[in-house]
C-alpha atoms as a PDB file:
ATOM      1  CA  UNK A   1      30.869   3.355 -83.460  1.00  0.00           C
ATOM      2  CA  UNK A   2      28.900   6.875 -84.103  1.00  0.00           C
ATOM      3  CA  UNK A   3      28.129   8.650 -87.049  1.00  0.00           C
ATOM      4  CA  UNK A   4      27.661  12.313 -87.087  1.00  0.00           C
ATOM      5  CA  UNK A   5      24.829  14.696 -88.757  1.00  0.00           C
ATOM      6  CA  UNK A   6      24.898  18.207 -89.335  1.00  0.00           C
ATOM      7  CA  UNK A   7      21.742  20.329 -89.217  1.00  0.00           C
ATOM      8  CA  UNK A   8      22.616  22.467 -92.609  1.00  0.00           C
ATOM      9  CA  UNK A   9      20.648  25.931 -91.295  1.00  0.00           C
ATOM     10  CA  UNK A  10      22.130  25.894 -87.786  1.00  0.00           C
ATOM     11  CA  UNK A  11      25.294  23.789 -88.622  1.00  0.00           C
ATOM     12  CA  UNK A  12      25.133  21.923 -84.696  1.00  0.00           C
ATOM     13  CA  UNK A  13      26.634  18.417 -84.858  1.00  0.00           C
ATOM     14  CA  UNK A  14      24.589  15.468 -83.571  1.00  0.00           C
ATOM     15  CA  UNK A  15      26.285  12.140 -82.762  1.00  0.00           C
ATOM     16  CA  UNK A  16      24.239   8.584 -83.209  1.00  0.00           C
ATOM     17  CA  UNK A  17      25.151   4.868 -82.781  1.00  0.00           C
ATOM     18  CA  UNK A  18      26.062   3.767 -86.699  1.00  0.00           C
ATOM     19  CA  UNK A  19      23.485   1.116 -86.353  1.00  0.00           C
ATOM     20  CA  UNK A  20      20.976   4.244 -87.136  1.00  0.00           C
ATOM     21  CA  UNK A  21      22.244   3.868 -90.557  1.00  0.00           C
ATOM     22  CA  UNK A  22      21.943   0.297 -90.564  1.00  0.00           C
ATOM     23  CA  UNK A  23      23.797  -1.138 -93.696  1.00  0.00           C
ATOM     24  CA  UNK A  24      24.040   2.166 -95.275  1.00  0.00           C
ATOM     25  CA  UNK A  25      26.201   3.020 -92.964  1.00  0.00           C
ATOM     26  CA  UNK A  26      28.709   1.175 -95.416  1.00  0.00           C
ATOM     27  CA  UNK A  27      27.575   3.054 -98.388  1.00  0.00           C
ATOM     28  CA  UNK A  28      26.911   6.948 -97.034  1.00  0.00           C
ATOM     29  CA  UNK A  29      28.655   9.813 -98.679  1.00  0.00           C
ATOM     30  CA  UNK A  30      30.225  13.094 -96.699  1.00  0.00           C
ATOM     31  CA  UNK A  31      27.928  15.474 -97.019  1.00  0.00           C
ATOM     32  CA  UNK A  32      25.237  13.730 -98.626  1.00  0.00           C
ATOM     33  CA  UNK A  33      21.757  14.886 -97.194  1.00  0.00           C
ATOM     34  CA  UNK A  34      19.528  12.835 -95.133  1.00  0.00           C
ATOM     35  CA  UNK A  35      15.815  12.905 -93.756  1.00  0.00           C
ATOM     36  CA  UNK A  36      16.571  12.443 -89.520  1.00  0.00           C
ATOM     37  CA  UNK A  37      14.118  12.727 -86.206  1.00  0.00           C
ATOM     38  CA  UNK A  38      15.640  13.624 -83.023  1.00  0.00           C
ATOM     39  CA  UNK A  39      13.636  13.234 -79.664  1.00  0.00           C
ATOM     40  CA  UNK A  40      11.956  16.522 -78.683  1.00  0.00           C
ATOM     41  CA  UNK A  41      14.755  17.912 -76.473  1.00  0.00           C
ATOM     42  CA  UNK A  42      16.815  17.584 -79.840  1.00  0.00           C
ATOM     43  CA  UNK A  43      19.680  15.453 -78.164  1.00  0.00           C
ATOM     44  CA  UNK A  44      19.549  12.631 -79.291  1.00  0.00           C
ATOM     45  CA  UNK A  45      18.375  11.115 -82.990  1.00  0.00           C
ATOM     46  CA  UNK A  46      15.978   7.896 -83.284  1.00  0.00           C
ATOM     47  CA  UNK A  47      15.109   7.423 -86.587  1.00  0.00           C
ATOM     48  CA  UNK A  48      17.321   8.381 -89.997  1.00  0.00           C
ATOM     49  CA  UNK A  49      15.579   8.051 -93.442  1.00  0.00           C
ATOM     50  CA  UNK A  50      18.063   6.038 -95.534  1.00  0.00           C
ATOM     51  CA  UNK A  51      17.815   5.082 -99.329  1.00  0.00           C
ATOM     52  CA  UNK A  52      16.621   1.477-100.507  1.00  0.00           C
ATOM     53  CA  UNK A  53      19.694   1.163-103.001  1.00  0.00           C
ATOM     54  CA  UNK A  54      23.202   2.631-103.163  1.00  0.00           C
ATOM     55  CA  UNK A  55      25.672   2.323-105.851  1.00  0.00           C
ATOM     56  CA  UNK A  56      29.165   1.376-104.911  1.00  0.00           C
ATOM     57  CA  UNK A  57      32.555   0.078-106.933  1.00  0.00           C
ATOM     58  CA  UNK A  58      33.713  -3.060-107.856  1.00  0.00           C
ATOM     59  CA  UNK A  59      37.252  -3.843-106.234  1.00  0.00           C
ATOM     60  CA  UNK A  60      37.424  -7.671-107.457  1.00  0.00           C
ATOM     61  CA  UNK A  61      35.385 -10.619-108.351  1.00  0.00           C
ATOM     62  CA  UNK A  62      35.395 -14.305-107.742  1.00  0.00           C
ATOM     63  CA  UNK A  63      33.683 -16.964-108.810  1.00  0.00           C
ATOM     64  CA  UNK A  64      33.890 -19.637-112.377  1.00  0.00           C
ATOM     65  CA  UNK A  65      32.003 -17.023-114.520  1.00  0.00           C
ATOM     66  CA  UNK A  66      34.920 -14.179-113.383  1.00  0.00           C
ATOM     67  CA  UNK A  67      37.774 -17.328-114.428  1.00  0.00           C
ATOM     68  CA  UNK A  68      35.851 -18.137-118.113  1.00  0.00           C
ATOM     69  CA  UNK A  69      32.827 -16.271-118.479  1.00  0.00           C
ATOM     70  CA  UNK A  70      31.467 -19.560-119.506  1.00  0.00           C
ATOM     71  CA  UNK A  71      28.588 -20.310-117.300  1.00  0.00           C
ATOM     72  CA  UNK A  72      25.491 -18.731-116.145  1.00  0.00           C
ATOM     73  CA  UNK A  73      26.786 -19.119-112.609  1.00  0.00           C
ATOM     74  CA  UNK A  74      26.536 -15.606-110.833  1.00  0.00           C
ATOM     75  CA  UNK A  75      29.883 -13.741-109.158  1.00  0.00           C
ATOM     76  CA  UNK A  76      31.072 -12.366-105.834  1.00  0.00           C
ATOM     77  CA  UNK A  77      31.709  -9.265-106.110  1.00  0.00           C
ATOM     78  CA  UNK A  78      33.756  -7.194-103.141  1.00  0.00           C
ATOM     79  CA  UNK A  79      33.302  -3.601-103.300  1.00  0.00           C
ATOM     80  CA  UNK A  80      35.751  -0.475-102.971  1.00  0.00           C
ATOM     81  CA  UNK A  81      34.540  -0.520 -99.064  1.00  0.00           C
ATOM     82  CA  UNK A  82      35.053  -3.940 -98.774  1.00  0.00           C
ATOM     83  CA  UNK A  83      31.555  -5.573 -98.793  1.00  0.00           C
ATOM     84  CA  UNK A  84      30.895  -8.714-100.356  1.00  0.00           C
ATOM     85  CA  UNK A  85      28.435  -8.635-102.515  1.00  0.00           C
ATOM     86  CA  UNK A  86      26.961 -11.887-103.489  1.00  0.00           C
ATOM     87  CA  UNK A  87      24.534 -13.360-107.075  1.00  0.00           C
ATOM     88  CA  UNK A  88      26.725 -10.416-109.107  1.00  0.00           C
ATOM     89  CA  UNK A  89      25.745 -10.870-113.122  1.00  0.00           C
ATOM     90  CA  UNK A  90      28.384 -12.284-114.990  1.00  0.00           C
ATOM     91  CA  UNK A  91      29.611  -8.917-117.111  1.00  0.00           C
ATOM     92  CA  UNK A  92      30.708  -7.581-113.578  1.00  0.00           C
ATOM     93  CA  UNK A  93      34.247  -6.869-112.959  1.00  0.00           C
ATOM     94  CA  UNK A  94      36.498  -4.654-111.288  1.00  0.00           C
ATOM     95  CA  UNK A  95      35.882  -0.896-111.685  1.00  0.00           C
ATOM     96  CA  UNK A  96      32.141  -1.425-112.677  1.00  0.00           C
ATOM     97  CA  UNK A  97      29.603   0.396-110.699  1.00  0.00           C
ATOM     98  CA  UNK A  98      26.917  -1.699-109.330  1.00  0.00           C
ATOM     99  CA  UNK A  99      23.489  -0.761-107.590  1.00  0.00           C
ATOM    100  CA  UNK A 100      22.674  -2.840-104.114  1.00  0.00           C
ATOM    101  CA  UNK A 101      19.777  -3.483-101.876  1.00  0.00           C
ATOM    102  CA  UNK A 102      20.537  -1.724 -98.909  1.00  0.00           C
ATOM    103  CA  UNK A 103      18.785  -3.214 -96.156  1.00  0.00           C
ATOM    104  CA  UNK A 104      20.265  -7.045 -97.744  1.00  0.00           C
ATOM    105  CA  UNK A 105      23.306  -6.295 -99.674  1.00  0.00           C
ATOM    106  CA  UNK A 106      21.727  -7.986-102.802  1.00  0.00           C
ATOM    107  CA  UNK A 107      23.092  -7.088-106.124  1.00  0.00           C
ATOM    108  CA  UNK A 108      20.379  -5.341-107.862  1.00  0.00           C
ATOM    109  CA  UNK A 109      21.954  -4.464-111.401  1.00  0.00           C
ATOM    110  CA  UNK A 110      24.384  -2.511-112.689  1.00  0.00           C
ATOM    111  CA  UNK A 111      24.329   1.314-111.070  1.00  0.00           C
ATOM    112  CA  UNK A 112      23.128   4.578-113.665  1.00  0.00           C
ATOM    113  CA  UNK A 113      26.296   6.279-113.501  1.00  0.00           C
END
């Protein structure tokens, strides 16, 4: 599975292994800019700057708290892109827009925007 970068001066097309992006991969944009290192011959990339959170949809939620809203017990949420995303506060439903930990998925709060 490869992802592709685009130098934005020069416009040449670099392939790397997704696992560059690591989770991110999930959560990356079209066109969204990104801090990259290729080895000196420029052929290959080895190291990709990626955010520590990312906002991303709500599709659904599970859990007693999504049923009755009448414990404290946290909700799984599943996102647009079809990560689950566990310990979700209980006002979270579908459509909201929730922020993430990257590197471990973690529900963070809920997203800005």
């Amino acid at each position: 599975n490869e992802v592709y970068f685009m130098d934005p001066d020069s416009f040449e097309q670099i392939a790397a292994p997704a696992d560059i992006l690591g989770n991110y991969r999930y959560y990356v944009s079209a066109g969204e800019e990104l801090e990259v290192r290729a080895t000196e011959d420029g052929l290959s990339l080895v190291w990709a700057e990626i955010p520590t959170f990312a906002d991303v949809e709500v599709q659904s939620v599970t859990g007693s708290a999504a049923a009755g809203r009448a414990t404290a017990e946290k909700l799984t949420a599943t996102t647009v892109n079809g990560r689950v995303i566990t310990g979700c506060a209980k006002f979270v439903e579908a459509g909201t827009k929730i922020q993430i930990k990257v590197e471990t998925e973690e529900y963070v709060g809920k997203a800005d925007s």
